[in-house]
C-alpha atoms as a PDB file:
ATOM      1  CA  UNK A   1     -12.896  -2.427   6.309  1.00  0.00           C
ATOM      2  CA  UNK A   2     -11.562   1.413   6.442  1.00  0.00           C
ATOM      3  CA  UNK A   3     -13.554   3.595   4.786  1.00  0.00           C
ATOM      4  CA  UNK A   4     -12.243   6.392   2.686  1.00  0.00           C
ATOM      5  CA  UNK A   5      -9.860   7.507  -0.395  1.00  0.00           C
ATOM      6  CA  UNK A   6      -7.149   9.263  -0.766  1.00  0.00           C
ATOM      7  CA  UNK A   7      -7.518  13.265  -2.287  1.00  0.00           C
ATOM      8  CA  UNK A   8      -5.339  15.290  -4.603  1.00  0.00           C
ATOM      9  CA  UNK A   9      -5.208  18.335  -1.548  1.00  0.00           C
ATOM     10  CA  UNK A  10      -5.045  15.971   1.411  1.00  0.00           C
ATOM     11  CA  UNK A  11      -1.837  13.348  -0.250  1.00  0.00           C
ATOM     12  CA  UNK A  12      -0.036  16.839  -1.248  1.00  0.00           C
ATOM     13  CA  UNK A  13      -0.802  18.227   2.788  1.00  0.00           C
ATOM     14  CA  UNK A  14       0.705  14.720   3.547  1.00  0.00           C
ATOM     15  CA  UNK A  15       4.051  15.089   1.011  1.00  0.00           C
ATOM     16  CA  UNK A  16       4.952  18.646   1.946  1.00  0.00           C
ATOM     17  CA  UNK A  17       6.609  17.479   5.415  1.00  0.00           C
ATOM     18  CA  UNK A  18       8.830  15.771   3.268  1.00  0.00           C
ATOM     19  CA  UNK A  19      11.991  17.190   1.922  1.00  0.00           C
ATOM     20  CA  UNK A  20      11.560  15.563  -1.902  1.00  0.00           C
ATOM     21  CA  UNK A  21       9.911  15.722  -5.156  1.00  0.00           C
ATOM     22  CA  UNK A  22       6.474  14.317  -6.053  1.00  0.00           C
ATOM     23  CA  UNK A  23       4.562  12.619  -8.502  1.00  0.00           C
ATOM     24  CA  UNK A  24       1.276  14.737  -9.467  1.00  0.00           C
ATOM     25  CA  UNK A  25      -1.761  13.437 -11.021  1.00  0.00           C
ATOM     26  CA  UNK A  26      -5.261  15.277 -11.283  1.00  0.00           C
ATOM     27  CA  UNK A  27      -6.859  13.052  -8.936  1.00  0.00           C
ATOM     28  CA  UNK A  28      -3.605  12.568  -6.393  1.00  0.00           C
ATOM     29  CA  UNK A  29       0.299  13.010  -5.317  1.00  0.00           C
ATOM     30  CA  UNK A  30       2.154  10.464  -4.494  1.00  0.00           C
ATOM     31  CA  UNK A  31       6.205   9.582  -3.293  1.00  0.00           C
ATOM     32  CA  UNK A  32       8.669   9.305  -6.056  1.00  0.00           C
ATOM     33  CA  UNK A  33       9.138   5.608  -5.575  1.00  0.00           C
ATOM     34  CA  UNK A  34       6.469   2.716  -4.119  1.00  0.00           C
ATOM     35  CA  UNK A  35       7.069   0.068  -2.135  1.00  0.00           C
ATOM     36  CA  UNK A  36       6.863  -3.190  -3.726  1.00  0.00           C
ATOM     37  CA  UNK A  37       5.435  -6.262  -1.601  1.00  0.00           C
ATOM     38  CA  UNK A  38       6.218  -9.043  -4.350  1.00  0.00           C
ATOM     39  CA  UNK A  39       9.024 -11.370  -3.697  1.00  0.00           C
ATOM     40  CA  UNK A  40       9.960 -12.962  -0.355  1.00  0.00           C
ATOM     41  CA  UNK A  41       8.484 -16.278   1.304  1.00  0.00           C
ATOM     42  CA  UNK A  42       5.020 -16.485   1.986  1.00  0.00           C
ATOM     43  CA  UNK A  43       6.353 -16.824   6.056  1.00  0.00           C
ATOM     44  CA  UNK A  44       5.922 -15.131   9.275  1.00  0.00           C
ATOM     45  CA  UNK A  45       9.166 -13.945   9.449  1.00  0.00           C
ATOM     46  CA  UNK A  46       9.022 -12.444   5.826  1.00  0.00           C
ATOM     47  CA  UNK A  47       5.347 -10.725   7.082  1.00  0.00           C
ATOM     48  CA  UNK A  48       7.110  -9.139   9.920  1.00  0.00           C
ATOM     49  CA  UNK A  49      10.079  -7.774   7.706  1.00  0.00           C
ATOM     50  CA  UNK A  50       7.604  -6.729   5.214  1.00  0.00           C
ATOM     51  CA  UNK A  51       5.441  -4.860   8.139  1.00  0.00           C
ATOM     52  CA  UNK A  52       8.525  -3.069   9.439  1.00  0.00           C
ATOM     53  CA  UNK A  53       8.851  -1.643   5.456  1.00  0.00           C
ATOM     54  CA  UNK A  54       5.882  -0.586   5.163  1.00  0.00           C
ATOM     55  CA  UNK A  55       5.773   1.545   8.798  1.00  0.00           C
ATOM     56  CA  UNK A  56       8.646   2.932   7.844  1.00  0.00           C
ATOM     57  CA  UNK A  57       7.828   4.260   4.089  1.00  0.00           C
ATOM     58  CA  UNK A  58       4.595   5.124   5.778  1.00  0.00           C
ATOM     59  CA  UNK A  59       6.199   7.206   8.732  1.00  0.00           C
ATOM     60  CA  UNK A  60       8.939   8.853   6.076  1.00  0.00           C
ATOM     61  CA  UNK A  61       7.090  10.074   3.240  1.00  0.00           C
ATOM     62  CA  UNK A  62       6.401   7.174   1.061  1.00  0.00           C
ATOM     63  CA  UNK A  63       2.855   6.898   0.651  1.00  0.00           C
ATOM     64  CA  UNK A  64       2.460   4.460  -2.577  1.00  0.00           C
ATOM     65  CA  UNK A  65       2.263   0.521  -1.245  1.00  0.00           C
ATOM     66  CA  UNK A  66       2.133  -2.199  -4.642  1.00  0.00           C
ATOM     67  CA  UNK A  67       0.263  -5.477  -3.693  1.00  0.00           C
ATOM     68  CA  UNK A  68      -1.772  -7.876  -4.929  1.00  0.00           C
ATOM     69  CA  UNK A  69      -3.923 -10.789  -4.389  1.00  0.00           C
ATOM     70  CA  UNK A  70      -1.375 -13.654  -5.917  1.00  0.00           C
ATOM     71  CA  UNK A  71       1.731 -11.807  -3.890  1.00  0.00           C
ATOM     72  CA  UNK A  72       3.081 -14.202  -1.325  1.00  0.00           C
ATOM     73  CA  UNK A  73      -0.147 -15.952  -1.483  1.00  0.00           C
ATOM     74  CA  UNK A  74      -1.892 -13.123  -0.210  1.00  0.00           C
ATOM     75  CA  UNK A  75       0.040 -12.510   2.684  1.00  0.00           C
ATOM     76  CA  UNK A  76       1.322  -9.020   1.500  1.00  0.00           C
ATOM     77  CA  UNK A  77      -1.863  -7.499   1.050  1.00  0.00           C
ATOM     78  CA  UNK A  78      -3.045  -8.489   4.723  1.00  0.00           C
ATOM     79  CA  UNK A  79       0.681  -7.213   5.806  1.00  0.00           C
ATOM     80  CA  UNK A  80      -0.179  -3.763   4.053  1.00  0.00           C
ATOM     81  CA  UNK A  81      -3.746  -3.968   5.637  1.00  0.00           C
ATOM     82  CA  UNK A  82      -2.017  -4.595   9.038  1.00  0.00           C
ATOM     83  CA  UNK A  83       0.030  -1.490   9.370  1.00  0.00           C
ATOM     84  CA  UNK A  84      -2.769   0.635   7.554  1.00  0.00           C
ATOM     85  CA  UNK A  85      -5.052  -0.513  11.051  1.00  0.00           C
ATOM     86  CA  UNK A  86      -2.296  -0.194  13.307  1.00  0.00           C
ATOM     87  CA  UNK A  87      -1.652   3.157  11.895  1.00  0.00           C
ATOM     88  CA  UNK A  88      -5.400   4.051  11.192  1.00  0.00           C
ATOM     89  CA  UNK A  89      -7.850   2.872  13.915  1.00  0.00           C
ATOM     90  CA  UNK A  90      -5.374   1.888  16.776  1.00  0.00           C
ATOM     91  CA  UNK A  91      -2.618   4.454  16.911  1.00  0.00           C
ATOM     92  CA  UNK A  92      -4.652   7.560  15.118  1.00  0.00           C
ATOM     93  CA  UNK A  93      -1.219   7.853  13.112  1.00  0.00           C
ATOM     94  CA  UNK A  94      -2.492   8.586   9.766  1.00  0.00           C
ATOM     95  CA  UNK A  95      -5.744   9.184   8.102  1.00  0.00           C
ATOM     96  CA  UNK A  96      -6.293   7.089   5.350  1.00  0.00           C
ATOM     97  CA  UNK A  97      -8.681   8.845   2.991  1.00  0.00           C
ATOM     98  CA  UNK A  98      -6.116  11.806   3.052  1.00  0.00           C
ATOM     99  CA  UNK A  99      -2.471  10.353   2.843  1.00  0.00           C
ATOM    100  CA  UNK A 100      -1.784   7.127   1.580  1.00  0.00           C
ATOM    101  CA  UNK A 101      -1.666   5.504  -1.711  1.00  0.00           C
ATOM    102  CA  UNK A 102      -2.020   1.307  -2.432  1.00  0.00           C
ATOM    103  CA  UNK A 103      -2.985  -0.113  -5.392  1.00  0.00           C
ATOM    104  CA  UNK A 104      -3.850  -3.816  -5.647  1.00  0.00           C
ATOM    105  CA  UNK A 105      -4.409  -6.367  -8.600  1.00  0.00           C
ATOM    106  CA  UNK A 106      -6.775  -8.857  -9.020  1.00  0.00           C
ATOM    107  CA  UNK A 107      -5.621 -10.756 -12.161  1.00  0.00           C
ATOM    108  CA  UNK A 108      -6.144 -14.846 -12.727  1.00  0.00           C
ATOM    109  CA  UNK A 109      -5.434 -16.334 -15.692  1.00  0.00           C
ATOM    110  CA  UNK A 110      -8.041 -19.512 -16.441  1.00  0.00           C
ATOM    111  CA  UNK A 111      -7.473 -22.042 -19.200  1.00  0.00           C
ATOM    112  CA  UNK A 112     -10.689 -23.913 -20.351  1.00  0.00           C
ATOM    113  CA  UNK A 113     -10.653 -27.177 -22.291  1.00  0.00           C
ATOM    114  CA  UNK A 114     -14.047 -27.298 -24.154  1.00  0.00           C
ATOM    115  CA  UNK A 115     -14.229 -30.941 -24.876  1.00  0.00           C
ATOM    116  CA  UNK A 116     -16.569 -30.513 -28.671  1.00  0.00           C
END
């Protein structure tokens, strides 16, 4: 697991090299637009299409991924958590308490028949 969060003065460090508006919260700045990992085939060619996407919002200024557990069978959240290691412990690219953005949703909806 990588350790860390992302900070208000650390996200805006990471958004001034870019040449483009932000979004501003009190607890963090992020991109004007996010990256959504939703549709597409739960395959490995859709994974590597997906991890191409997300180097390259990464690498130009987009710093706000969208993922969640019941995307592509849960294939987009370990595509997201494949570039954020490539980028974080292998290549030393980006620091991911200070720059980048994901959020992720956890939502199942059960139905119970209670047999009285």
């Amino acid at each position: 697991m990588i350790k860390g969060y992302a900070t208000y003065n650390h996200t805006c460090q990471y958004l001034s090299k870019f040449d483009f508006p932000n979004r501003k919260t009190p607890w963090f700045q992020t991109s004007p637009i996010a990256l959504g990992t939703h549709l597409g085939d739960m395959t490995d060619e859709v994974s590597n299409l997906y991890r191409e996407a997300i180097e390259y919002c990464f690498l130009n200024g987009i710093n706000f991924v969208d993922t969640a557990l019941n995307y592509r069978g849960m294939r987009s959240e370990r595509d997201v958590g494949f570039v954020l290691n490539k980028f974080i412990k292998d290549q030393g690219i980006i620091k991911r308490e200070f720059q980048l953005m994901y959020t992720t949703l956890v939502h199942f909806f059960c139905e119970a028949k209670v047999d009285t």
